[in-house]
N, C-alpha and C. Protein backbone atom coordinates (compact mmCIF):
# COMPACT_ATOMS: atom_id res chain seq x y z
N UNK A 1 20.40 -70.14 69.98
CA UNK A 1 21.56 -69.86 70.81
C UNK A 1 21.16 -70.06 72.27
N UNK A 2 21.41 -70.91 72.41
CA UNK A 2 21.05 -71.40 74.30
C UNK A 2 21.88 -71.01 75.13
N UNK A 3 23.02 -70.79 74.95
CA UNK A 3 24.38 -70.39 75.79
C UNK A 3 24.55 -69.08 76.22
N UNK A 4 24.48 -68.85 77.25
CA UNK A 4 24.37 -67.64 77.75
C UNK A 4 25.88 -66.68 77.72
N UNK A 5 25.60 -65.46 76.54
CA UNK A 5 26.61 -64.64 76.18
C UNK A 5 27.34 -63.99 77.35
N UNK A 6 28.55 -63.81 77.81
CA UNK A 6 28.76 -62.97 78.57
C UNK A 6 29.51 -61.68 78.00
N UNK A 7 29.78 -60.32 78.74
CA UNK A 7 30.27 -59.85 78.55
C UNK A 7 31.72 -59.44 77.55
N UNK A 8 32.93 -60.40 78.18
CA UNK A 8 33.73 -61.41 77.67
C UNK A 8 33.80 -61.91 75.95
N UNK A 9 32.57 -62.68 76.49
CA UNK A 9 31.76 -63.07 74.98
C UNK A 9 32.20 -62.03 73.46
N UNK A 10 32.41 -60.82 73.95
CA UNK A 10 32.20 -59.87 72.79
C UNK A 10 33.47 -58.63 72.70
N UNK A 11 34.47 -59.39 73.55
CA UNK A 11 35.77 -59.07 73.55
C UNK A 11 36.49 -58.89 72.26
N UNK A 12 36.19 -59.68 71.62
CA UNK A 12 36.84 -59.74 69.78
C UNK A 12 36.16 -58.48 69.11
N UNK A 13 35.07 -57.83 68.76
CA UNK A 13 34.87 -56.93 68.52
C UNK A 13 35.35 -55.34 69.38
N UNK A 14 35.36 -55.73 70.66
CA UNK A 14 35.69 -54.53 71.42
C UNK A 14 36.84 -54.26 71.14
N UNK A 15 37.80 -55.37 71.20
CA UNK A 15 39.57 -55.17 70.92
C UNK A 15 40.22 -54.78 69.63
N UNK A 16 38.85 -55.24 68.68
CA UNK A 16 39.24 -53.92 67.37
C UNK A 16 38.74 -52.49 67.41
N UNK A 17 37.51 -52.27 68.12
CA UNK A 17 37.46 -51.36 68.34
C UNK A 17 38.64 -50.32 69.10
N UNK A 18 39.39 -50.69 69.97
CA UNK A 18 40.28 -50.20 70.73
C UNK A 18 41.54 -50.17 69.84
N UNK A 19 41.29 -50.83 69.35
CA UNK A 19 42.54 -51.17 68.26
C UNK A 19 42.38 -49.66 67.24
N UNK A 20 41.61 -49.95 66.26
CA UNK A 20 41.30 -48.46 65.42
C UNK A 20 41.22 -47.56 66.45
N UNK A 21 41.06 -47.06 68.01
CA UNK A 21 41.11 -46.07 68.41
C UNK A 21 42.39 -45.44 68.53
N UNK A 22 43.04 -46.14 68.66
CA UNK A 22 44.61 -46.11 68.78
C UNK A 22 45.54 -45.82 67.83
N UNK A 23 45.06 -46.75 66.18
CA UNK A 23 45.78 -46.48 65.29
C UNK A 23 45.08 -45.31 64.43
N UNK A 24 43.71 -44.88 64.35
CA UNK A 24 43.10 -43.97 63.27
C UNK A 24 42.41 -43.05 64.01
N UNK A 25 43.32 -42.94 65.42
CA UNK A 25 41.47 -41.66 66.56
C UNK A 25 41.73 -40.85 65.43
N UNK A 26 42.28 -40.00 64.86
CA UNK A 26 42.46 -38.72 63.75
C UNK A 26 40.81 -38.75 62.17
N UNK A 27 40.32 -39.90 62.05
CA UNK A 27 39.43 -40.18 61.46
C UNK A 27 38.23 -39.96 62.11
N UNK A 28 36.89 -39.37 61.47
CA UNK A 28 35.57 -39.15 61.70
C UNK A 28 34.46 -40.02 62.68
N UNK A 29 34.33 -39.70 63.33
CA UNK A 29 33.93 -40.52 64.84
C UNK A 29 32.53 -41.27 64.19
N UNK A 30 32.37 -42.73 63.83
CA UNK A 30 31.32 -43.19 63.42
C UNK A 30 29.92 -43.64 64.36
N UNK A 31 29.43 -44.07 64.35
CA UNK A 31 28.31 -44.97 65.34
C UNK A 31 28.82 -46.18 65.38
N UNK A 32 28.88 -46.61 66.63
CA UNK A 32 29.29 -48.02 66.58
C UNK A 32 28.55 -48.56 67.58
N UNK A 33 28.21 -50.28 66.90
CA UNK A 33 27.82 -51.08 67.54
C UNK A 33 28.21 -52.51 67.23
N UNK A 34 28.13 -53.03 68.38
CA UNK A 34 28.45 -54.27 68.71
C UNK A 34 27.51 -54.82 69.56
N UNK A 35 27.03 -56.13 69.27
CA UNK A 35 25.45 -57.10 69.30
C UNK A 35 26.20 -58.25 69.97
N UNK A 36 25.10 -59.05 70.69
CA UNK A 36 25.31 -60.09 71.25
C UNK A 36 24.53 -61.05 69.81
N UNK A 37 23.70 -60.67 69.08
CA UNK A 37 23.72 -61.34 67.79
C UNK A 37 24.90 -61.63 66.61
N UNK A 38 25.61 -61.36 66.84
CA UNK A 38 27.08 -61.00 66.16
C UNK A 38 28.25 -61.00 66.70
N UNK A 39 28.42 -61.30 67.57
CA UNK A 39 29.42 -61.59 68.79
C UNK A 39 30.89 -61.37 68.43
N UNK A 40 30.85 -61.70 67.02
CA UNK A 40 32.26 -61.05 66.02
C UNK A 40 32.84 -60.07 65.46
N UNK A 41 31.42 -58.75 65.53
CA UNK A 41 31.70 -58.42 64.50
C UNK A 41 31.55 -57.09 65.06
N UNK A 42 31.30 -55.61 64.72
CA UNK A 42 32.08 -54.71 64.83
C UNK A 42 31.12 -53.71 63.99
N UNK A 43 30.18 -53.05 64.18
CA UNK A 43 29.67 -52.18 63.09
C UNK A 43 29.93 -50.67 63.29
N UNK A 44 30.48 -49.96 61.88
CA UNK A 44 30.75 -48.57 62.20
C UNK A 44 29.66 -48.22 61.01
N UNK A 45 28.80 -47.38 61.36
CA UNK A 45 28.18 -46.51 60.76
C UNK A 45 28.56 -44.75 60.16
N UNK A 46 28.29 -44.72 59.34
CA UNK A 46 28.33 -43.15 59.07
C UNK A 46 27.05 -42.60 58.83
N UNK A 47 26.64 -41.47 59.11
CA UNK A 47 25.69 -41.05 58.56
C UNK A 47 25.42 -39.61 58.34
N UNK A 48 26.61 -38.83 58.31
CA UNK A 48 26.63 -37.59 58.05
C UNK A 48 27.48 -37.26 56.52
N UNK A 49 26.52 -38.55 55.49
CA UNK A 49 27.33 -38.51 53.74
C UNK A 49 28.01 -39.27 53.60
N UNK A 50 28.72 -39.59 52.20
CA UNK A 50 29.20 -40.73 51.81
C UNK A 50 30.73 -40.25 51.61
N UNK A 51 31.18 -38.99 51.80
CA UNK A 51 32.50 -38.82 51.97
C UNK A 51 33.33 -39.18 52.97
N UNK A 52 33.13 -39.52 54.18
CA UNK A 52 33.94 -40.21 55.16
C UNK A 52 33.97 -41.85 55.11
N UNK A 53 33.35 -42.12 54.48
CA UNK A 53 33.72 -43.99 53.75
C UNK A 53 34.50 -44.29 53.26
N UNK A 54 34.87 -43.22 52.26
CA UNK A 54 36.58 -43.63 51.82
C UNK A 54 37.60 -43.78 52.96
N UNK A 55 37.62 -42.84 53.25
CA UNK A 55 39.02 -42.65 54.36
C UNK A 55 38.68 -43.78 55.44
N UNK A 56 37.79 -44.41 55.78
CA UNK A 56 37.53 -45.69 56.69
C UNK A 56 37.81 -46.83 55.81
N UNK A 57 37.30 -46.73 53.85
CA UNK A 57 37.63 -47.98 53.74
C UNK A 57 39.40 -48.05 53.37
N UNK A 58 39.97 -47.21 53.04
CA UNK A 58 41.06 -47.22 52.82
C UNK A 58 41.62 -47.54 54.52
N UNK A 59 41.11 -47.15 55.29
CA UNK A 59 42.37 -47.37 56.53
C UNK A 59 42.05 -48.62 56.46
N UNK A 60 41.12 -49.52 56.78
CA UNK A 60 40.44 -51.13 57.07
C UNK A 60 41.04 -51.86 55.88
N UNK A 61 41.82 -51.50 54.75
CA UNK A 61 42.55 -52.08 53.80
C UNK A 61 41.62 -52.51 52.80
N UNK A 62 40.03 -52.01 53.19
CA UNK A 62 38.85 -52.70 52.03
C UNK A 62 39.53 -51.73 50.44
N UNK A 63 39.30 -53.14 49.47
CA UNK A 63 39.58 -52.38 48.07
C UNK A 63 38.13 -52.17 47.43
N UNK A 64 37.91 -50.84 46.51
CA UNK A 64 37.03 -50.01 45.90
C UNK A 64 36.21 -51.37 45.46
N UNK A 65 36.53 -52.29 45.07
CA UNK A 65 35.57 -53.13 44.25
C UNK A 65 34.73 -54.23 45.49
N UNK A 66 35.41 -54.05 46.55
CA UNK A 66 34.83 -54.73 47.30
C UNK A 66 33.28 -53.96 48.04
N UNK A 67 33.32 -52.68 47.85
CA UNK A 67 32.04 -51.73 48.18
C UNK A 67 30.68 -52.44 47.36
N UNK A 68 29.14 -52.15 48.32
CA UNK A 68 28.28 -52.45 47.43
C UNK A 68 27.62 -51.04 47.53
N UNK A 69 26.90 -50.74 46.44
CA UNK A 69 26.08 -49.56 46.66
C UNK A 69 24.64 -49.89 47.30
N UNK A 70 23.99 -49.07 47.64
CA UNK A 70 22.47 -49.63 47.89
C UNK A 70 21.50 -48.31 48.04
N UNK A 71 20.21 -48.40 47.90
CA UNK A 71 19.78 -47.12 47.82
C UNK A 71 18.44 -47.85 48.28
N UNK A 72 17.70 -46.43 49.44
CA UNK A 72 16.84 -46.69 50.37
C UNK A 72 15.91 -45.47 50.41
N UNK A 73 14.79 -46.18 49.94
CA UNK A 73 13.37 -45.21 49.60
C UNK A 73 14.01 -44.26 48.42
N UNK A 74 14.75 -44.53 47.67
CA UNK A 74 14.91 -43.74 46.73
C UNK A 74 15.67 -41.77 47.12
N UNK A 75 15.74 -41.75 48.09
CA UNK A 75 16.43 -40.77 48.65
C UNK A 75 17.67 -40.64 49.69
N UNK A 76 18.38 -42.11 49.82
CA UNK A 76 18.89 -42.32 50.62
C UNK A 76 20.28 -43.02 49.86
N UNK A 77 21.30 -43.27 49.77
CA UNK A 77 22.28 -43.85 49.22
C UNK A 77 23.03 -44.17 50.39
N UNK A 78 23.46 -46.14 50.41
CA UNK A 78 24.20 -46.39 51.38
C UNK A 78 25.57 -46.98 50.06
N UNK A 79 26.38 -46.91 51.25
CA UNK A 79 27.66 -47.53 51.12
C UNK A 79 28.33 -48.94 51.66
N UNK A 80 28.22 -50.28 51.72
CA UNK A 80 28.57 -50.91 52.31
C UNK A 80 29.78 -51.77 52.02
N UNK A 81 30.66 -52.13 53.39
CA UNK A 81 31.85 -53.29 52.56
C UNK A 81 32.56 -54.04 54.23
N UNK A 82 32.46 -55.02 54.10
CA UNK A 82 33.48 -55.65 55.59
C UNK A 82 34.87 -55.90 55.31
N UNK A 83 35.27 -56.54 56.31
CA UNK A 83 36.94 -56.78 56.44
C UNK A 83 37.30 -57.04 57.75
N UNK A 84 37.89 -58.26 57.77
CA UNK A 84 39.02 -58.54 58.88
C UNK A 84 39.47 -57.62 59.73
N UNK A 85 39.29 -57.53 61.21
CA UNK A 85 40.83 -55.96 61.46
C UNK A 85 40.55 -56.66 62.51
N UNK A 86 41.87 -57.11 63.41
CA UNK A 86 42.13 -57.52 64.79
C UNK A 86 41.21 -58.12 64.84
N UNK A 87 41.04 -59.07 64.39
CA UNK A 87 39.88 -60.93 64.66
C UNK A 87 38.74 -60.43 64.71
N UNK A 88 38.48 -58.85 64.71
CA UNK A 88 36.92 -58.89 64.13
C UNK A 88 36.51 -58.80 62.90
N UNK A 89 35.15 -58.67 62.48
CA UNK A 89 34.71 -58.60 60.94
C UNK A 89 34.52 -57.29 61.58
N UNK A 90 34.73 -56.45 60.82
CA UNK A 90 34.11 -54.50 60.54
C UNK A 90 33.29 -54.27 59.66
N UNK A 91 32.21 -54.03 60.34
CA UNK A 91 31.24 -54.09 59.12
C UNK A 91 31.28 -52.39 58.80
N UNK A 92 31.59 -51.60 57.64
CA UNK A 92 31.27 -50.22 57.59
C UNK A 92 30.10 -50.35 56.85
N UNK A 93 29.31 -49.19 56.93
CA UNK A 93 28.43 -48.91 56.38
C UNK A 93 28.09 -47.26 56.81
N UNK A 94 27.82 -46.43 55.15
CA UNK A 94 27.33 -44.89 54.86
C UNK A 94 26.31 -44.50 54.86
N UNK A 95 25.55 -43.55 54.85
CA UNK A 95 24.41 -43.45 54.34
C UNK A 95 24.35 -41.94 53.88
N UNK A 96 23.88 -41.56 52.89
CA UNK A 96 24.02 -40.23 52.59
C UNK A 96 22.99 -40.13 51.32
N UNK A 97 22.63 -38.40 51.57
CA UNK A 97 21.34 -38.61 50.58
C UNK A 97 21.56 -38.98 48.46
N UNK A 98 20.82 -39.18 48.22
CA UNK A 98 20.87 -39.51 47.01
C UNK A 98 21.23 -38.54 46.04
N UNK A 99 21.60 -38.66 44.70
CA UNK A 99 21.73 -37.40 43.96
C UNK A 99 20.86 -36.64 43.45
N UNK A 100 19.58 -36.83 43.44
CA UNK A 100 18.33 -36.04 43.05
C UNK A 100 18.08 -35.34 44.14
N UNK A 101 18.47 -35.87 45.52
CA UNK A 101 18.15 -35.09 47.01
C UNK A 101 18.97 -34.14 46.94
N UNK A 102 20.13 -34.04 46.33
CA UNK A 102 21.05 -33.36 46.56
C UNK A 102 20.75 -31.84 45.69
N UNK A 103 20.55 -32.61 44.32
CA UNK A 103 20.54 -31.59 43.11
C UNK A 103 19.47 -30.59 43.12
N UNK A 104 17.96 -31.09 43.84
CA UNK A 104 16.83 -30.39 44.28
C UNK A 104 16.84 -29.62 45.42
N UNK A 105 17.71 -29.73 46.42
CA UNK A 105 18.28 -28.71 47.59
C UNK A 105 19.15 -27.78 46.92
N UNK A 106 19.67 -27.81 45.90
CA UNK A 106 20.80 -26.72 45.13
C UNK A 106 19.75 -25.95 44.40
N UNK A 107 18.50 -26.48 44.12
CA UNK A 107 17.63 -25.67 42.95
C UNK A 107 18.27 -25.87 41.44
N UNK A 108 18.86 -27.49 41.46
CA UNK A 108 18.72 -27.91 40.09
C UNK A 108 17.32 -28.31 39.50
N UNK A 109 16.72 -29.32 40.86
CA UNK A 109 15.54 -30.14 40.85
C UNK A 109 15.73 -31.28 40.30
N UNK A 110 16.95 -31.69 40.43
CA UNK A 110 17.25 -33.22 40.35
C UNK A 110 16.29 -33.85 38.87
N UNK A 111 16.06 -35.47 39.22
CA UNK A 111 15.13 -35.79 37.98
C UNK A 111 16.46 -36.25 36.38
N UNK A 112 15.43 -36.49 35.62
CA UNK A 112 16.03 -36.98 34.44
C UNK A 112 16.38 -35.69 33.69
N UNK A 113 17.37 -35.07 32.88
CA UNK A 113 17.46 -34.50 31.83
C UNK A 113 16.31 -34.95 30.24
């Protein structure tokens, strides 16, 4: 990439951002970032569990089958899925702990049956 990004440059992601502020502020305040590597695109993070992913992928119009699961060091469970919204790509993505993390903080102790 030789062309020097400007500001400007990364207008298409900002203007969805402003966009969902407008139509969904009432939804769970994610991490967001936007890259001069990506100049399109739009990333909302969650990372306080995998229950506020629904209600983001349902507003962004993503359907259930379009989600991937993914799991990180074995204690970590992400959520991922993109979509179109106001000429950017939205990338969401969850992260929330796994179900053995979960079941061993309750004093099940997680693990196989």
């Amino acid at each position: 990439m030789n062309e020097r990004l400007t500001l400007a440059g990364l207008s298409v992601p900002m203007r969805a951002l402003r966009t969902l502020a407008a139509e969904y502020g009432d939804l769970p305040a994610p991490a967001v970032g936007v890259s001069t590597i990506y100049p399109e695109r739009l990333e909302l993070s969650l990372h306080k569990g995998l229950g506020e992913f629904d209600v983001w992928r349902a507003a962004l119009g993503i359907g259930p089958e379009q989600v991937e699961f993914g799991e990180q060091a074995g204690d970590v469970w992400t959520l991922q899925a993109s979509a179109l919204y106001a000429g950017a790509e939205v990338r969401l993505i969850a992260y929330g702990p796994a179900l053995d993390s979960v079941l061993a903080s309750t004093g099940d102790g997680g693990g196989d049956a």
